[in-house]
N, C-alpha and C. Protein backbone atom coordinates (compact mmCIF):
# COMPACT_ATOMS: atom_id res chain seq x y z
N UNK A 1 -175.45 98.38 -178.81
CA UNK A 1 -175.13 97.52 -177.69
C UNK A 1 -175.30 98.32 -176.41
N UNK A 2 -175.50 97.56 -175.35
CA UNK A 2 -176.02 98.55 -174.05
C UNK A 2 -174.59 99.05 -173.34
N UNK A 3 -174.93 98.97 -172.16
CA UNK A 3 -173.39 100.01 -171.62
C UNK A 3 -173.60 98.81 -170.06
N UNK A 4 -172.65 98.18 -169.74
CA UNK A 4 -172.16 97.06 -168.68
C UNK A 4 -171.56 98.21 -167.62
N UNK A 5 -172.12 97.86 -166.59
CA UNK A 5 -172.58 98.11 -165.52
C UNK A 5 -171.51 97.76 -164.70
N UNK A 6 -170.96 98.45 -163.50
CA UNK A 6 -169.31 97.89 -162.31
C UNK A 6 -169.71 96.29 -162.17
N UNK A 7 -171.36 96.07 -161.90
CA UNK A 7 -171.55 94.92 -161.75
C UNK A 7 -171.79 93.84 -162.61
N UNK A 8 -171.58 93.95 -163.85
CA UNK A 8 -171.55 93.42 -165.16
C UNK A 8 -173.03 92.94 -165.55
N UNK A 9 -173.97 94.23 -165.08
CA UNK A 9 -175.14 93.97 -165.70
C UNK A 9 -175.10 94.75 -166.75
N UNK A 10 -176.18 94.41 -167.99
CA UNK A 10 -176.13 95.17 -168.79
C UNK A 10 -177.73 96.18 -168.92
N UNK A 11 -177.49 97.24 -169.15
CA UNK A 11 -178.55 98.40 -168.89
C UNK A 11 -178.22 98.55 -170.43
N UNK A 12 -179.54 99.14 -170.68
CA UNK A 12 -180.41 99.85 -171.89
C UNK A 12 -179.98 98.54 -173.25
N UNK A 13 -179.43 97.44 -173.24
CA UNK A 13 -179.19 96.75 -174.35
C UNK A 13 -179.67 95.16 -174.08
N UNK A 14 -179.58 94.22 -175.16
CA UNK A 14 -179.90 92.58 -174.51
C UNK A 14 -179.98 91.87 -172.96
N UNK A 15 -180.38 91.82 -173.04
CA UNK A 15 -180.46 90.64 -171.84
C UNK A 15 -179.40 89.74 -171.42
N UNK A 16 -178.84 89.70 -170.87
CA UNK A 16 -177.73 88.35 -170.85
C UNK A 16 -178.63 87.93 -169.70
N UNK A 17 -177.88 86.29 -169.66
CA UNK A 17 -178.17 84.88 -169.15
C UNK A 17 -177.78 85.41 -167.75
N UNK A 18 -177.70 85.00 -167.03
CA UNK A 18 -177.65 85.30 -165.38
C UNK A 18 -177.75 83.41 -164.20
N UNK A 19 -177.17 83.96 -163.19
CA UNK A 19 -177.75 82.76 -162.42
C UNK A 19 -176.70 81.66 -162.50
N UNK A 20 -176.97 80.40 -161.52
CA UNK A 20 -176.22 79.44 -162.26
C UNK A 20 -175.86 78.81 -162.38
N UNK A 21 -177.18 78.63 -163.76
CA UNK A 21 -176.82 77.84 -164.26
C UNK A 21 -175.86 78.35 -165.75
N UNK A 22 -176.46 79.49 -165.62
CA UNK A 22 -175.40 80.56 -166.88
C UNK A 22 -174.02 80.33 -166.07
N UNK A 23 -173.62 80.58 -165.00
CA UNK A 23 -172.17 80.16 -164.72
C UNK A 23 -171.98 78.99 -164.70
N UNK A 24 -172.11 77.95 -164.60
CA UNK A 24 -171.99 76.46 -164.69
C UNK A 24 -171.86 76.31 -166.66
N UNK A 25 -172.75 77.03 -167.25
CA UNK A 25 -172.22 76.77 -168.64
C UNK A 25 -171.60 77.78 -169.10
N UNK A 26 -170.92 78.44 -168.35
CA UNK A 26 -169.52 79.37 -168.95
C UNK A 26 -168.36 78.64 -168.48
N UNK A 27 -168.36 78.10 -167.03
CA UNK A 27 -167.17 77.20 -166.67
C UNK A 27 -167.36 76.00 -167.80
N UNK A 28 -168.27 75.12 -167.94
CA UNK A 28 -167.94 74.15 -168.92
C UNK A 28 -167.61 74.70 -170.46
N UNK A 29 -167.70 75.83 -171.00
CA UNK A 29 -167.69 76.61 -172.19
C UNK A 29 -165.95 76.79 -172.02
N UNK A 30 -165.40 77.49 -170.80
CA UNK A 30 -164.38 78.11 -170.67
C UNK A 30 -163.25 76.58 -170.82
N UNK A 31 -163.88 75.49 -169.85
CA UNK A 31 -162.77 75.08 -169.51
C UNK A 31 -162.52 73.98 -170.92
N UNK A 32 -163.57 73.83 -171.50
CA UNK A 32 -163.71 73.11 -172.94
C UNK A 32 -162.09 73.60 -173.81
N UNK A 33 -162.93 75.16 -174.43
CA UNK A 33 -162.05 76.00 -175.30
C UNK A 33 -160.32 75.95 -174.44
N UNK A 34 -160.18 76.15 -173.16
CA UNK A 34 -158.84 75.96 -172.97
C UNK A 34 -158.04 74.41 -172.80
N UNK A 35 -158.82 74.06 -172.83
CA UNK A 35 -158.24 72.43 -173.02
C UNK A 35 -158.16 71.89 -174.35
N UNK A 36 -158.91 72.17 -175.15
CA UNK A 36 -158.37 72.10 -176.45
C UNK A 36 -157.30 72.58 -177.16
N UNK A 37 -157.44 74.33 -176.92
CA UNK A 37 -156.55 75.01 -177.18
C UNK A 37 -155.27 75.67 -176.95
N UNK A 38 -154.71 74.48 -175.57
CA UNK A 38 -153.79 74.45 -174.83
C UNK A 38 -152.88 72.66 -174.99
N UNK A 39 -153.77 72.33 -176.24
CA UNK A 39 -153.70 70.57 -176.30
C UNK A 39 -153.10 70.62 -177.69
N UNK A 40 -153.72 72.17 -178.50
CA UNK A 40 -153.21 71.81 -179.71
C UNK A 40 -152.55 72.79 -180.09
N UNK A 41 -151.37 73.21 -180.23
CA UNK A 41 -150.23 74.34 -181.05
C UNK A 41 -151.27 75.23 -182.19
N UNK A 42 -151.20 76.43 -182.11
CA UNK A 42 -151.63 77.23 -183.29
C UNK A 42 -152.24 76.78 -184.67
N UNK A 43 -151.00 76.46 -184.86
CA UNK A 43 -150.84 75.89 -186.30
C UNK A 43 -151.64 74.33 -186.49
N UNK A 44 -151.78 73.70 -185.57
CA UNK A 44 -152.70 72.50 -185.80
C UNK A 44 -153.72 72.93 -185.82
N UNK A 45 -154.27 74.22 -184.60
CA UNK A 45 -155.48 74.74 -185.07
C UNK A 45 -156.10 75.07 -185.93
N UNK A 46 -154.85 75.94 -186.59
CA UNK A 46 -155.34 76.60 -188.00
C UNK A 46 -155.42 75.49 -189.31
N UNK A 47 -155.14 74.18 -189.02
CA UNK A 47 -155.02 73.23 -189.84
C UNK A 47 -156.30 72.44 -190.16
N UNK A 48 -156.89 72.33 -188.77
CA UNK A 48 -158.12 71.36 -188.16
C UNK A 48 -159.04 72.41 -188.73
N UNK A 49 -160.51 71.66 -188.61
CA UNK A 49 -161.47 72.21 -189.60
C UNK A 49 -162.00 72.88 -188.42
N UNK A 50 -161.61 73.25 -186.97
CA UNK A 50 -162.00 74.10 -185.89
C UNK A 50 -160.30 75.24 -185.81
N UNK A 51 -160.48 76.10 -186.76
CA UNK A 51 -159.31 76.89 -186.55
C UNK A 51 -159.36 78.30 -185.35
N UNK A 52 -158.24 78.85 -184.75
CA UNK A 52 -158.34 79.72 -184.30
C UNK A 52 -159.28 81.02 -183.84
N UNK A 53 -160.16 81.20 -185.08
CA UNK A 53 -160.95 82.38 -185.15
C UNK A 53 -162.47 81.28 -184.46
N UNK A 54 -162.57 80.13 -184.79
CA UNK A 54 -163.55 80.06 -184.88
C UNK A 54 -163.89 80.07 -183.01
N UNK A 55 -162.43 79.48 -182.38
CA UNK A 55 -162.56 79.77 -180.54
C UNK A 55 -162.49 80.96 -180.35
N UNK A 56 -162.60 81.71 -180.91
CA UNK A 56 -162.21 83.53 -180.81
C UNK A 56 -163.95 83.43 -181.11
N UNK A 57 -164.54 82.99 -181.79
CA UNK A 57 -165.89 83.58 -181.94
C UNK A 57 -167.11 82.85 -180.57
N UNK A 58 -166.68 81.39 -180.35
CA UNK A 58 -166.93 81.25 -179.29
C UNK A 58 -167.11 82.37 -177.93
N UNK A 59 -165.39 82.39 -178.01
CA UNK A 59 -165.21 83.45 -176.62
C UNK A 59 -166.29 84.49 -176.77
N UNK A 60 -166.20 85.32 -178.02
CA UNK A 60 -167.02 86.48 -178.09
C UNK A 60 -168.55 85.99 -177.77
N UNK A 61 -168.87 84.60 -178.17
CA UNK A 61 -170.37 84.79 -177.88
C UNK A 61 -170.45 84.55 -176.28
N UNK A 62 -169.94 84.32 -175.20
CA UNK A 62 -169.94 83.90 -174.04
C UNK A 62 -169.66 85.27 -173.50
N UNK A 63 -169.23 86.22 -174.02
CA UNK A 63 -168.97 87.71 -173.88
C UNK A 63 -170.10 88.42 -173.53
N UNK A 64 -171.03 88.07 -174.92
CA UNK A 64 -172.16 88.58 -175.39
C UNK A 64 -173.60 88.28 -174.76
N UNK A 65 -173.26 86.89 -173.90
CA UNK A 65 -174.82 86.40 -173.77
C UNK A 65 -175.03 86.05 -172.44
N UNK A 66 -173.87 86.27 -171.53
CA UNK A 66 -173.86 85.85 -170.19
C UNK A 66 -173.05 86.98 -169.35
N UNK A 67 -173.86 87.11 -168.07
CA UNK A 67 -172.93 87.97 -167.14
C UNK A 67 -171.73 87.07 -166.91
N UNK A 68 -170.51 88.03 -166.92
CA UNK A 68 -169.53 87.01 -166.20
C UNK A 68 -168.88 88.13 -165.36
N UNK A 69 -168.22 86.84 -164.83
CA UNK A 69 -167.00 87.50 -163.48
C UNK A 69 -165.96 88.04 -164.04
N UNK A 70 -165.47 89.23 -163.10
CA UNK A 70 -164.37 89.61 -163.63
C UNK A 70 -162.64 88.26 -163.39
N UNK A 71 -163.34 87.18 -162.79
CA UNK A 71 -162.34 85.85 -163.19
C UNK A 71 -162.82 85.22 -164.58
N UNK A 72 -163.71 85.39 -164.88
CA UNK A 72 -163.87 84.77 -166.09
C UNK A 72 -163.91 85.59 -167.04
N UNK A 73 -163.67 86.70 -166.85
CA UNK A 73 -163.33 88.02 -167.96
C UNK A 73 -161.53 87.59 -168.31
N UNK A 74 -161.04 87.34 -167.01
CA UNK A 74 -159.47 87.28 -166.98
C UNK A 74 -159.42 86.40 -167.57
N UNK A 75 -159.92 84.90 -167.81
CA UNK A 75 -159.68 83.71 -168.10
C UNK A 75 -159.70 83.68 -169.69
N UNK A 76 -161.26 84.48 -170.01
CA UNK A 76 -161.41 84.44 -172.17
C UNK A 76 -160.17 85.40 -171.96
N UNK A 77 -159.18 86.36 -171.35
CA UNK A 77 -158.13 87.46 -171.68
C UNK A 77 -157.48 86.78 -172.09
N UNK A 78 -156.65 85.32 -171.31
CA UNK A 78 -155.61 84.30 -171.15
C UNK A 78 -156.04 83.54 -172.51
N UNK A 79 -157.06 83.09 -172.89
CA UNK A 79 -157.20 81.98 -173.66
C UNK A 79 -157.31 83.00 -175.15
N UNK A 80 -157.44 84.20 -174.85
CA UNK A 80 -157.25 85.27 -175.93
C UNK A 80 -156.10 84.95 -176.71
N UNK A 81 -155.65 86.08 -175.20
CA UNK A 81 -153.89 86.01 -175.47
C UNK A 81 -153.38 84.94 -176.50
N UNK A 82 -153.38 83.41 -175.97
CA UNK A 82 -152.92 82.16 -176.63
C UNK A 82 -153.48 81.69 -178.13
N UNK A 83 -154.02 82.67 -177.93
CA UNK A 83 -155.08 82.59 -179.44
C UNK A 83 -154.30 83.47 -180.78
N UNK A 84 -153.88 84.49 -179.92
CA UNK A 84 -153.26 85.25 -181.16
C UNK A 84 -152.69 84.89 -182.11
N UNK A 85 -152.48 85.34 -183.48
CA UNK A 85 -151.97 85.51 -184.80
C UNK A 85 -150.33 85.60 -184.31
C-alpha cells in the first residue's frame, strides 16, 4: 500500500478517486451508512442480512478508493466508533 501524503494524496501506491464528484459520492456513501446505522441498534444489525462488519467493510472501501477530508476521516471515526463489538 502507498504512504498518504499531509494532503491525503497517495504517493508510490493506487490511485484513489479525486474531484467531485468522488466527494459527492463519499457524502452520499457516508450519509447512507449513518442513517441506517444510527436507525438500527447493533443487534438488529447483526440480525439483518446487512450486519455490522459488512458497514465496517464499506467504510474501509471509501478509505481505500477515494481522497477524503480530514472531516470525512472524522465522520467513518464516529460511524466506526458506533459500529463496535
Amino acid at each position: 500500500m502507498g504512504i498518504i501524503s499531509d494532503q491525503g494524496l497517495c504517493r508510490d501506491g493506487p490511485s484513489k478517486m479525486s474531484g467531485t464528484h468522488s466527494e459527492k459520492l463519499v457524502h452520499s456513501e457516508l450519509l447512507h451508512i449513518k442513517l441506517v446505522t444510527e436507525r438500527l441498534s447493533n443487534a438488529e444489525l447483526d440480525r439483518s442480512g446487512l450486519p455490522r462488519a459488512y458497514w465496517r467493510k464499506r467504510l474501509s472501501a471509501l478509505t481505500q478508493t477515494h481522497q477524503l477530508t480530514q472531516a470525512q476521516f472524522d465522520e467513518i471515526d464516529r460511524i466506526l466508533g458506533a459500529l463496535r463489538d
